[in-house]
PDB file of N, CA and C in Angstrom:
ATOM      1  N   UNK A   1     -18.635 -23.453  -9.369  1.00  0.00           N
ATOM      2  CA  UNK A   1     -18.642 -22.367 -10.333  1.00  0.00           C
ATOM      3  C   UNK A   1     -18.788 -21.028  -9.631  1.00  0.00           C
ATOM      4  N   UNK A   2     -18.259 -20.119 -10.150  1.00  0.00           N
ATOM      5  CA  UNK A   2     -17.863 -18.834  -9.558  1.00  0.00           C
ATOM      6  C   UNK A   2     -19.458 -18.029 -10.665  1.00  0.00           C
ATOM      7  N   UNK A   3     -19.767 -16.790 -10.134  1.00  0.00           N
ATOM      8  CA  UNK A   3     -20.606 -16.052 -10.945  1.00  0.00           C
ATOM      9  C   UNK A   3     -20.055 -14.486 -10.836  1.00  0.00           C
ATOM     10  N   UNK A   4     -20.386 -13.315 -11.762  1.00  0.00           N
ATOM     11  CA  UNK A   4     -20.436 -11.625 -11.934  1.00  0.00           C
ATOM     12  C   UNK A   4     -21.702 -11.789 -12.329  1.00  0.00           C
ATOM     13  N   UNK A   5     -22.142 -10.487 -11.540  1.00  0.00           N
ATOM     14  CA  UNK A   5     -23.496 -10.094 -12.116  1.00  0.00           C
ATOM     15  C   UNK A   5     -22.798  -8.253 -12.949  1.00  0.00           C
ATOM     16  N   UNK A   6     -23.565  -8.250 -13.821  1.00  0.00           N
ATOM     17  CA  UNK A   6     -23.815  -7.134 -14.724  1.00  0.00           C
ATOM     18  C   UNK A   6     -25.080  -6.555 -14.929  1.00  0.00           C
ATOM     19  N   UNK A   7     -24.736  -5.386 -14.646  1.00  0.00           N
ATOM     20  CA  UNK A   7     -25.671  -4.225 -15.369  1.00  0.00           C
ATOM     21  C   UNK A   7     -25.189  -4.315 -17.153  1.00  0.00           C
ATOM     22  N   UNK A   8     -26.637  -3.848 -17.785  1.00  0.00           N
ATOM     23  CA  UNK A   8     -26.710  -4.198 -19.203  1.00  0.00           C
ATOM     24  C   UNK A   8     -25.475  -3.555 -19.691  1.00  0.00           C
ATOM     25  N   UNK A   9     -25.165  -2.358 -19.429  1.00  0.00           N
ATOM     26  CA  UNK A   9     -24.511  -1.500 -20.260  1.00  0.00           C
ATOM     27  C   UNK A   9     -23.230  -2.124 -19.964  1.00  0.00           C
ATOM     28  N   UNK A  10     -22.422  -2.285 -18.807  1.00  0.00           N
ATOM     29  CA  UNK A  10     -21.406  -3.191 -18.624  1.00  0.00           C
ATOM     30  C   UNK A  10     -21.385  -4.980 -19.249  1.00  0.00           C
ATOM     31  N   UNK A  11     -22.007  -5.632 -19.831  1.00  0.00           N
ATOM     32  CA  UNK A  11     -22.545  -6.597 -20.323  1.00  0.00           C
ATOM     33  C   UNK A  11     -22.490  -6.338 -21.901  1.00  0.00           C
ATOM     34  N   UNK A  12     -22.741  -5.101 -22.155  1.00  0.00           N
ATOM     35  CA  UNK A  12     -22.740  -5.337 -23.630  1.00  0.00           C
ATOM     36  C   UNK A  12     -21.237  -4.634 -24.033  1.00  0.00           C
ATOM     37  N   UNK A  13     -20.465  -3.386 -23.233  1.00  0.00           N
ATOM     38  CA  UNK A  13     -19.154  -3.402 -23.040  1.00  0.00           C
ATOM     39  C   UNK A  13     -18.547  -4.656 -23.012  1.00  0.00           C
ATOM     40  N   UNK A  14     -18.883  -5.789 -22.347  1.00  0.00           N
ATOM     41  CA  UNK A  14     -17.758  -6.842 -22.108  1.00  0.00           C
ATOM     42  C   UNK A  14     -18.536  -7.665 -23.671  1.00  0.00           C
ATOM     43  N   UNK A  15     -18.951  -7.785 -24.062  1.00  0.00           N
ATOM     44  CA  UNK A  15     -19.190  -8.650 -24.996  1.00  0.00           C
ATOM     45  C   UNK A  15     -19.211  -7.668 -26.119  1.00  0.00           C
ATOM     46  N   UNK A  16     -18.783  -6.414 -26.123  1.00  0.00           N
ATOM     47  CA  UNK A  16     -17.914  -5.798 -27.250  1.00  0.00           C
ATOM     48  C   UNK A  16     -16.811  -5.603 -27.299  1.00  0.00           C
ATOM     49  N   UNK A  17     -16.136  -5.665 -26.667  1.00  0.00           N
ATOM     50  CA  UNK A  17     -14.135  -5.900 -25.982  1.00  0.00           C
ATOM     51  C   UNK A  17     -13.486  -7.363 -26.025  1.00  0.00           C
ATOM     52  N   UNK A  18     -14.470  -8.131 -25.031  1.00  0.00           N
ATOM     53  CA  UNK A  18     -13.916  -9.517 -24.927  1.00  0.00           C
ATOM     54  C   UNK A  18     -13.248  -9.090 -23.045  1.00  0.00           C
ATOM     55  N   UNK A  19     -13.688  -8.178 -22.639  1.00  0.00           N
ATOM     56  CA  UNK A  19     -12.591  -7.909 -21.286  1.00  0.00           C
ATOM     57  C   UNK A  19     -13.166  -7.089 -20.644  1.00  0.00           C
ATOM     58  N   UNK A  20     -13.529  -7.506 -19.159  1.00  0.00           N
ATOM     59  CA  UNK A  20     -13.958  -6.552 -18.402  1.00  0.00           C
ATOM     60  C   UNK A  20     -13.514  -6.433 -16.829  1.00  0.00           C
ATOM     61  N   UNK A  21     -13.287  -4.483 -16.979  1.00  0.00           N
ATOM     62  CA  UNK A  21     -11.775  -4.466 -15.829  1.00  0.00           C
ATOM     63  C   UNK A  21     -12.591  -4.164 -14.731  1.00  0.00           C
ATOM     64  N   UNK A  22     -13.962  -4.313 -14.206  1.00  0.00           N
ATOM     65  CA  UNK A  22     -15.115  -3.932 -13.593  1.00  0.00           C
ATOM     66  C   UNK A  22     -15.882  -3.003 -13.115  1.00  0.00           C
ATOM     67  N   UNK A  23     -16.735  -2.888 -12.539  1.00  0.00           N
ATOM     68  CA  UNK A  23     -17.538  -2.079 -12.531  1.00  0.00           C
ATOM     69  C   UNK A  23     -17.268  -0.793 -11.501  1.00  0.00           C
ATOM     70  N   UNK A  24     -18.208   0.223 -11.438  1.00  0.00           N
ATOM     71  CA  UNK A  24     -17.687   1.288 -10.755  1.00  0.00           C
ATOM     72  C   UNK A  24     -17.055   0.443  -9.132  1.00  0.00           C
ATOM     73  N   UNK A  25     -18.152   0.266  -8.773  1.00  0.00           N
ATOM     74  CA  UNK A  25     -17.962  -0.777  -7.284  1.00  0.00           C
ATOM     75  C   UNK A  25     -16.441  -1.596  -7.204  1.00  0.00           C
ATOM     76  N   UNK A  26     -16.381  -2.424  -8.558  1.00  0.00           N
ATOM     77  CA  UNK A  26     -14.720  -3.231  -8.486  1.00  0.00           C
ATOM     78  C   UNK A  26     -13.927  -2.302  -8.792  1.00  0.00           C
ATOM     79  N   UNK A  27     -13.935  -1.351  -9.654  1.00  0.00           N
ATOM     80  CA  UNK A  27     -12.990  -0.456  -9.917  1.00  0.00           C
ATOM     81  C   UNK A  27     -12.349   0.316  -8.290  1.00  0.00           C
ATOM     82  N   UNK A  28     -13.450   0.904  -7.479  1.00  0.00           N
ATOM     83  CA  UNK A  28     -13.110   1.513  -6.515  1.00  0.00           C
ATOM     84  C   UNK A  28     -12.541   0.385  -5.076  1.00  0.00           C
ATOM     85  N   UNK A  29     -12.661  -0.311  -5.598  1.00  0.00           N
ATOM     86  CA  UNK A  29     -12.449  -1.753  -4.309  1.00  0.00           C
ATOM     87  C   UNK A  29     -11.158  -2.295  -4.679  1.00  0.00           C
ATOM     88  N   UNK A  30     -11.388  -2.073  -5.947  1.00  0.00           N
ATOM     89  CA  UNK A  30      -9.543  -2.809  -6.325  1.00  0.00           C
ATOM     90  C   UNK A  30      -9.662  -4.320  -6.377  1.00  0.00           C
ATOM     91  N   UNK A  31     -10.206  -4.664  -6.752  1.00  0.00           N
ATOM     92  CA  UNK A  31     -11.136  -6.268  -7.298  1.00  0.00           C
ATOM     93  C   UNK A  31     -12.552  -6.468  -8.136  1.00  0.00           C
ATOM     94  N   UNK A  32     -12.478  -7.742  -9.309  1.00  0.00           N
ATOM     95  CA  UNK A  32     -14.167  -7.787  -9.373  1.00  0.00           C
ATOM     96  C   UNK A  32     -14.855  -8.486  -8.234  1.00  0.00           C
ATOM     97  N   UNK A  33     -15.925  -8.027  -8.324  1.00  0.00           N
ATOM     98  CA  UNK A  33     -16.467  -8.693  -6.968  1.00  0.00           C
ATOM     99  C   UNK A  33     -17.286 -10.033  -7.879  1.00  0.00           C
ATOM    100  N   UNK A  34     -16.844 -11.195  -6.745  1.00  0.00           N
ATOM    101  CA  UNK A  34     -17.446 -12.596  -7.527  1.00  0.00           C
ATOM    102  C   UNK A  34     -18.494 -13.342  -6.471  1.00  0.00           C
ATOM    103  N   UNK A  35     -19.018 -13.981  -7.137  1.00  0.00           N
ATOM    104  CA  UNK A  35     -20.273 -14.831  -5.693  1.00  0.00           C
ATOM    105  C   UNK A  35     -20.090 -16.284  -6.367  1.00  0.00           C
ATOM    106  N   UNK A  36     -20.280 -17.319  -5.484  1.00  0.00           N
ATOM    107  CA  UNK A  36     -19.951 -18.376  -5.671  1.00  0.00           C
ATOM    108  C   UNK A  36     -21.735 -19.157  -5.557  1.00  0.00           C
ATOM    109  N   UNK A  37     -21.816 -19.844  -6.029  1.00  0.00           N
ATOM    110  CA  UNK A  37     -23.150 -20.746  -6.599  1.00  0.00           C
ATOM    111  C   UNK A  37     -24.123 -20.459  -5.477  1.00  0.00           C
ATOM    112  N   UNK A  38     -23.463 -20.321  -4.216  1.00  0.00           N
ATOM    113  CA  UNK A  38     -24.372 -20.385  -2.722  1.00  0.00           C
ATOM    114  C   UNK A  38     -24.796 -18.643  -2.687  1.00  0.00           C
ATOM    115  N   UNK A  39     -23.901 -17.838  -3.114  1.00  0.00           N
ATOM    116  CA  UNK A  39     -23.630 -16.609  -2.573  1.00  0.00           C
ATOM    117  C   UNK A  39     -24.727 -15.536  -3.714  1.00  0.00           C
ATOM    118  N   UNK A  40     -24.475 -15.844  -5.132  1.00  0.00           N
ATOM    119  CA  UNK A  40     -25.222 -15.454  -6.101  1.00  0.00           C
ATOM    120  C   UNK A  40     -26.288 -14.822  -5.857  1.00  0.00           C
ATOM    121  N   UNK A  41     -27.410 -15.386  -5.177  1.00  0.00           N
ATOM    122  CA  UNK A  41     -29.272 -14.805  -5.140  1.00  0.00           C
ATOM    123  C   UNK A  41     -28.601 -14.088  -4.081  1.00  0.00           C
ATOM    124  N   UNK A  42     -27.925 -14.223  -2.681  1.00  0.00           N
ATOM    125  CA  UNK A  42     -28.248 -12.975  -1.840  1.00  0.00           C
ATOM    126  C   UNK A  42     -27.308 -12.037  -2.150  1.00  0.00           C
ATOM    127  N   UNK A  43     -26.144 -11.682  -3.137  1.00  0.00           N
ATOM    128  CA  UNK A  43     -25.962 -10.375  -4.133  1.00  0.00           C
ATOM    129  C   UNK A  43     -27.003  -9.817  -4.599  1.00  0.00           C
ATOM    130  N   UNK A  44     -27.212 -10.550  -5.142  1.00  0.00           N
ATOM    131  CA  UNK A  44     -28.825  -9.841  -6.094  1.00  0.00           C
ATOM    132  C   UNK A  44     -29.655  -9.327  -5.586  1.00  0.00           C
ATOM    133  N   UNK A  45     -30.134  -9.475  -4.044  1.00  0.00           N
ATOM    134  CA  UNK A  45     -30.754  -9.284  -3.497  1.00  0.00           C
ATOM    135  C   UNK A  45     -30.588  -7.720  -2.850  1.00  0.00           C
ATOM    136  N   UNK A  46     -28.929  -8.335  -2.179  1.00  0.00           N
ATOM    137  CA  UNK A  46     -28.131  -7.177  -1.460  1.00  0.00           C
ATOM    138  C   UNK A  46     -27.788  -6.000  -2.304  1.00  0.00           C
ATOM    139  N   UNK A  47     -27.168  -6.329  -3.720  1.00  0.00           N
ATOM    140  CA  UNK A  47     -26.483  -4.978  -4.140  1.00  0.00           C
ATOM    141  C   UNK A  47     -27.375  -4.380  -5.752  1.00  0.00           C
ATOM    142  N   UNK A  48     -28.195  -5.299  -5.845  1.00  0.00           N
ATOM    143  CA  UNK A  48     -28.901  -5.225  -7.085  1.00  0.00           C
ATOM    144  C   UNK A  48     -30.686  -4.690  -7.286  1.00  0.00           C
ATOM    145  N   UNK A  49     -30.793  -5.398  -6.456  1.00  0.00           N
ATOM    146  CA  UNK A  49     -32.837  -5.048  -5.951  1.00  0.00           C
ATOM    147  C   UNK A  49     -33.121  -3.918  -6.273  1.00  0.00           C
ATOM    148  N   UNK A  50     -34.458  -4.243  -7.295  1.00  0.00           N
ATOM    149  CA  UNK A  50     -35.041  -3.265  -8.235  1.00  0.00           C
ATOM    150  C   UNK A  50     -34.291  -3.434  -9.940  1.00  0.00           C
ATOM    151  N   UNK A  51     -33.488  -3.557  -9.821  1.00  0.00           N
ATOM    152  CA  UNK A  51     -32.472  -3.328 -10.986  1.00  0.00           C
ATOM    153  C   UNK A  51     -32.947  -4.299 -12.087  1.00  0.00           C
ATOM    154  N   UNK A  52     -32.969  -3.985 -13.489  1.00  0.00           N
ATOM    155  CA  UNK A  52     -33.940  -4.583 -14.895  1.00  0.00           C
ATOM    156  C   UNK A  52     -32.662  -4.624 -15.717  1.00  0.00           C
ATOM    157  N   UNK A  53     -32.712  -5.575 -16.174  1.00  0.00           N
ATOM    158  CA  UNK A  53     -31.386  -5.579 -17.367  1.00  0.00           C
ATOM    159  C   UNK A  53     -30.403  -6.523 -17.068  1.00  0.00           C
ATOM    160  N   UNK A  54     -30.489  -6.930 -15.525  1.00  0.00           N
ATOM    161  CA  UNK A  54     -29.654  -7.701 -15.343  1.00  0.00           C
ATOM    162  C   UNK A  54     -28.280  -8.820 -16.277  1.00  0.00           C
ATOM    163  N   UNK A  55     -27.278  -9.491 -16.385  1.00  0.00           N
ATOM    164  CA  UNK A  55     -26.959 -10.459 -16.894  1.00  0.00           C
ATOM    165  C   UNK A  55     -25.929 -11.221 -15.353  1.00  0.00           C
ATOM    166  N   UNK A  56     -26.335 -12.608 -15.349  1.00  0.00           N
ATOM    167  CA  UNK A  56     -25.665 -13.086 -13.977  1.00  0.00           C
ATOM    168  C   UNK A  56     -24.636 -14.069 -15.405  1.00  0.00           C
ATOM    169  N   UNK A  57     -23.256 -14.200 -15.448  1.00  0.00           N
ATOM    170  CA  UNK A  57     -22.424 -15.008 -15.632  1.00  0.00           C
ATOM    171  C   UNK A  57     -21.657 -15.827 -15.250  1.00  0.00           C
ATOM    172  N   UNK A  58     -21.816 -17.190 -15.536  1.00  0.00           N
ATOM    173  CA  UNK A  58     -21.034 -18.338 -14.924  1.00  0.00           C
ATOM    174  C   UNK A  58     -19.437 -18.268 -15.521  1.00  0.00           C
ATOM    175  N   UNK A  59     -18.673 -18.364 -14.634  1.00  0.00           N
ATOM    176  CA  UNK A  59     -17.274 -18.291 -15.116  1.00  0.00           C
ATOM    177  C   UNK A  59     -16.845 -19.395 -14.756  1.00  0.00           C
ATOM    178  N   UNK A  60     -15.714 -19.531 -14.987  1.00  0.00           N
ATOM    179  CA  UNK A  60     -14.681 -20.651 -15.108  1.00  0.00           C
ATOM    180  C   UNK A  60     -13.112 -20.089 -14.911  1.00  0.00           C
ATOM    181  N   UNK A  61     -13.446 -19.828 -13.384  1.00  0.00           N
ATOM    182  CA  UNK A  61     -11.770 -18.945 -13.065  1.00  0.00           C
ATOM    183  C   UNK A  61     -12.011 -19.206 -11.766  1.00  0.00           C
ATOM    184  N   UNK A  62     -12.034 -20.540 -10.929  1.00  0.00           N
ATOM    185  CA  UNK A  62     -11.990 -21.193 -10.288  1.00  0.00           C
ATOM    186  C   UNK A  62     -10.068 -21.438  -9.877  1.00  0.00           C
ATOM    187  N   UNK A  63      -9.631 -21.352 -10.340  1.00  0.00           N
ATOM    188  CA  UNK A  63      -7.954 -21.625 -10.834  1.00  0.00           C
ATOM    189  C   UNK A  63      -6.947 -20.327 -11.130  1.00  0.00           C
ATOM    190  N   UNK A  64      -7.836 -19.208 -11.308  1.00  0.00           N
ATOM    191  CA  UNK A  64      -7.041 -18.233 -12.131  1.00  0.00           C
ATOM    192  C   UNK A  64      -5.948 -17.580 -10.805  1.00  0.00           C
ATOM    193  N   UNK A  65      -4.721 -17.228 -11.204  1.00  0.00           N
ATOM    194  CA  UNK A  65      -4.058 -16.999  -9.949  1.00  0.00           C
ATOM    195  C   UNK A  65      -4.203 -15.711  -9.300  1.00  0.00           C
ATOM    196  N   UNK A  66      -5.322 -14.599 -10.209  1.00  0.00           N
ATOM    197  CA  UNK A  66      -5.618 -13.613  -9.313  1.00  0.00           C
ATOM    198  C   UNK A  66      -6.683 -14.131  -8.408  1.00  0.00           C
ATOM    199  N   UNK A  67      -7.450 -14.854  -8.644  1.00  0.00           N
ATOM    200  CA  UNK A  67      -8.483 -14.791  -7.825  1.00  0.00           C
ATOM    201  C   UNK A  67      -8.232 -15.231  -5.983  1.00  0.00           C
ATOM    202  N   UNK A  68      -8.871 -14.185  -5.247  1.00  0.00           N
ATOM    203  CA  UNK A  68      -8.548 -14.715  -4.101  1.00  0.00           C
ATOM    204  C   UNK A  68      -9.895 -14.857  -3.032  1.00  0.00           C
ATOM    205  N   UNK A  69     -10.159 -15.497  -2.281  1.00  0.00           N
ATOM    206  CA  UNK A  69     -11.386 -15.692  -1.289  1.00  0.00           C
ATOM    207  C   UNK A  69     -10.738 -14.948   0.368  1.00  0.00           C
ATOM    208  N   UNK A  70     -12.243 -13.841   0.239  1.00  0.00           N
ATOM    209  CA  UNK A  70     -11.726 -12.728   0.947  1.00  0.00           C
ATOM    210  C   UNK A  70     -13.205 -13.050   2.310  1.00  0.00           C
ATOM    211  N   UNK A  71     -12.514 -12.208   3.353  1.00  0.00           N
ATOM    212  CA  UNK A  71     -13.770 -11.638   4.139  1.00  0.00           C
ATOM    213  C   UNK A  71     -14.907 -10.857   3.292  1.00  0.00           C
ATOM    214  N   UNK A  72     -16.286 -10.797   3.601  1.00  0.00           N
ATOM    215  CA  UNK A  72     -16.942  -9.650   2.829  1.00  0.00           C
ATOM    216  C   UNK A  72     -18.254  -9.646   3.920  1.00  0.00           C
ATOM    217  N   UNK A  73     -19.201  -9.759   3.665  1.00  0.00           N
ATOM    218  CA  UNK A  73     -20.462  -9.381   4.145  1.00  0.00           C
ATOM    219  C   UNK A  73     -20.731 -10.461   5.201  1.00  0.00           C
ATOM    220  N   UNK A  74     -20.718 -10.068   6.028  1.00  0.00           N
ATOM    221  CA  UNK A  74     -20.841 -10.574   7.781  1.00  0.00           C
ATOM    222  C   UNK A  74     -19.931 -11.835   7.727  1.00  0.00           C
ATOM    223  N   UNK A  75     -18.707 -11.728   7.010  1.00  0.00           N
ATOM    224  CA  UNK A  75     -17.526 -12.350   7.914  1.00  0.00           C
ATOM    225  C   UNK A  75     -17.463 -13.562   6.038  1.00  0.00           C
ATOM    226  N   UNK A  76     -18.517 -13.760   5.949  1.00  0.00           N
ATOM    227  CA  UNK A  76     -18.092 -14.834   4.527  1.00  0.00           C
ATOM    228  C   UNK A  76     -17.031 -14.326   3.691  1.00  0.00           C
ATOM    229  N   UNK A  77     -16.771 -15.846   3.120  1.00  0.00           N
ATOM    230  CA  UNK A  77     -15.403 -15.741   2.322  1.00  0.00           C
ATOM    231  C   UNK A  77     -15.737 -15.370   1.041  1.00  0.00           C
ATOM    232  N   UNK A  78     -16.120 -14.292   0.105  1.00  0.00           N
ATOM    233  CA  UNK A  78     -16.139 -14.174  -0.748  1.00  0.00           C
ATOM    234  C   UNK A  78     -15.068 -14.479  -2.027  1.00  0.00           C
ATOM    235  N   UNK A  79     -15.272 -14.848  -3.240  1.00  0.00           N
ATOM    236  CA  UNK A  79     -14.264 -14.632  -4.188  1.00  0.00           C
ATOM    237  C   UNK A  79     -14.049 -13.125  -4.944  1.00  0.00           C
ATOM    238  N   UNK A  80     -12.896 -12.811  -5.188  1.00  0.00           N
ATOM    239  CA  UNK A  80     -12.631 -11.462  -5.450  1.00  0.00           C
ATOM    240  C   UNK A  80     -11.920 -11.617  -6.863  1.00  0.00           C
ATOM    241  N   UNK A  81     -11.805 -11.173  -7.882  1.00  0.00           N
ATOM    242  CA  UNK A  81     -10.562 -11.202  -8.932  1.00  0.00           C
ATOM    243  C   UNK A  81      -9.694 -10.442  -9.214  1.00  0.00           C
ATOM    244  N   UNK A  82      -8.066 -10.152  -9.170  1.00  0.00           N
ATOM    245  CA  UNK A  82      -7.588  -9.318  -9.114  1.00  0.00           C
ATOM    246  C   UNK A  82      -6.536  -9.076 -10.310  1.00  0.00           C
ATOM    247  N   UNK A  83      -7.903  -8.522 -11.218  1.00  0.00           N
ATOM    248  CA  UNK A  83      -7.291  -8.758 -12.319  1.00  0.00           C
ATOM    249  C   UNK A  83      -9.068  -8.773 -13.658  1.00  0.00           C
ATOM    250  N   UNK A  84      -8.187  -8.362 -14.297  1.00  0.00           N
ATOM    251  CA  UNK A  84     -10.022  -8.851 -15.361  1.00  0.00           C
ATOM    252  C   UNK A  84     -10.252  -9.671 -15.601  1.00  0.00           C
ATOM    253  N   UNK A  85     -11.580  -9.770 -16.124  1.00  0.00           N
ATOM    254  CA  UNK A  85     -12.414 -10.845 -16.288  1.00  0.00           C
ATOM    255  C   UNK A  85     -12.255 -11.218 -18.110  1.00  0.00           C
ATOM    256  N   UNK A  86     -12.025 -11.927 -18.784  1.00  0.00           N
ATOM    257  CA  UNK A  86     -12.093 -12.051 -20.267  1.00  0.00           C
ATOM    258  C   UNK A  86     -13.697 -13.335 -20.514  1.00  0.00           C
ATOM    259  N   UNK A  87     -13.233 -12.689 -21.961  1.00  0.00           N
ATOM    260  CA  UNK A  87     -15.236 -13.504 -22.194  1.00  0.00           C
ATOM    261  C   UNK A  87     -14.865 -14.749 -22.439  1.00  0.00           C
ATOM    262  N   UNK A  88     -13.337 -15.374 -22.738  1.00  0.00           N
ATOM    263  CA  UNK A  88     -12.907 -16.779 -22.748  1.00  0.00           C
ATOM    264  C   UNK A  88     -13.538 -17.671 -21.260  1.00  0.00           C
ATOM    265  N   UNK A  89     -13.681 -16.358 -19.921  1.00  0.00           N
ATOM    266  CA  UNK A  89     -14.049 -17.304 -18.717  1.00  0.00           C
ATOM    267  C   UNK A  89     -15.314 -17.333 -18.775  1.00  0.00           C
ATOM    268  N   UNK A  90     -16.277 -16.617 -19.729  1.00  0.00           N
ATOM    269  CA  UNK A  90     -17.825 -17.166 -19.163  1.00  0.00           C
ATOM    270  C   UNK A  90     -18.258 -18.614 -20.042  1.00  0.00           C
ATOM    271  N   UNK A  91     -18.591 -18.921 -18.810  1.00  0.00           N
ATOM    272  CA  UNK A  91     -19.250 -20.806 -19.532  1.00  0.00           C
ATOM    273  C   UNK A  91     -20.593 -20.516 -20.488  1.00  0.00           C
ATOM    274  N   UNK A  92     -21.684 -19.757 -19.185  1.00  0.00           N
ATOM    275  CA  UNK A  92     -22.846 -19.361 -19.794  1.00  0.00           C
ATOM    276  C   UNK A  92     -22.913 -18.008 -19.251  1.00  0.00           C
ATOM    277  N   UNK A  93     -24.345 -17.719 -19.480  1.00  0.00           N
ATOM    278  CA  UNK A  93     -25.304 -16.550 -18.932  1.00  0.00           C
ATOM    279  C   UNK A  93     -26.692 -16.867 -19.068  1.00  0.00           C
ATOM    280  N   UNK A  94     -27.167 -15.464 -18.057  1.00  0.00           N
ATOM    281  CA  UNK A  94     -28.620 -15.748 -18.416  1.00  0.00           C
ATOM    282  C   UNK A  94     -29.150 -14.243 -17.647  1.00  0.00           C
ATOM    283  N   UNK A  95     -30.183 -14.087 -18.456  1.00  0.00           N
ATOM    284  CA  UNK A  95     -30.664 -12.249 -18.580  1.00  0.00           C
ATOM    285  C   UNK A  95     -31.585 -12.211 -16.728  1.00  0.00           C
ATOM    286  N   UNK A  96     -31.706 -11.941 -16.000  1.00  0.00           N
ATOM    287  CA  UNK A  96     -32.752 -11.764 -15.247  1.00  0.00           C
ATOM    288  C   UNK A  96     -33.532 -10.710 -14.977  1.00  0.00           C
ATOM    289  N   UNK A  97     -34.775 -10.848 -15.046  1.00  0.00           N
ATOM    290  CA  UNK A  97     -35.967 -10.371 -15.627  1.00  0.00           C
ATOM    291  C   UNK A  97     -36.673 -10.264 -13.718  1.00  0.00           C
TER     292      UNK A  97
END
């Protein structure tokens, strides 16, 4: 399973649209940025720390033909999406506190 983490206000945008084309960070990168089950806590750690409101989402775009596995932070293959995210791909969520 692939994961996006969200800030609230982007979180309640995507679950008032149904579609989200990403955040300032993906917008300027030209991809959403994705973490994979292993990768997840040290995002959070790396690009998030301090941050309240959180929402981490499990997707299901494992298959999707934008998605591609890139170099990113000291050489790992990250997943990237090139292309938006729709609320048809989240499985679950969950708020972190």
């Amino acid at each position: 399973m692939l994961f996006k983490i969200l800030r609230a206000a982007e979180w309640a945008q995507f679950e008032a649209t149904g579609r989200f084309e990403g955040s300032a960070d993906d917008l300027r990168d030209g991809f959403i940025h994705l973490s994979d089950a292993g990768q997840v806590d040290g995002t959070l750690v790396t690009h998030f720390a301090g941050e309240a409101g959180l929402v981490v989402a499990q997707l299901a775009v494992g298959s999707h033909p934008s998605l591609r596995w890139e170099p990113s932070r000291g050489g790992a293959l990250f997943p990237h999406l090139h292309g938006p995210l729709l609320m048809a791909d989240v499985v679950s969520w969950r708020q972190v506190v």
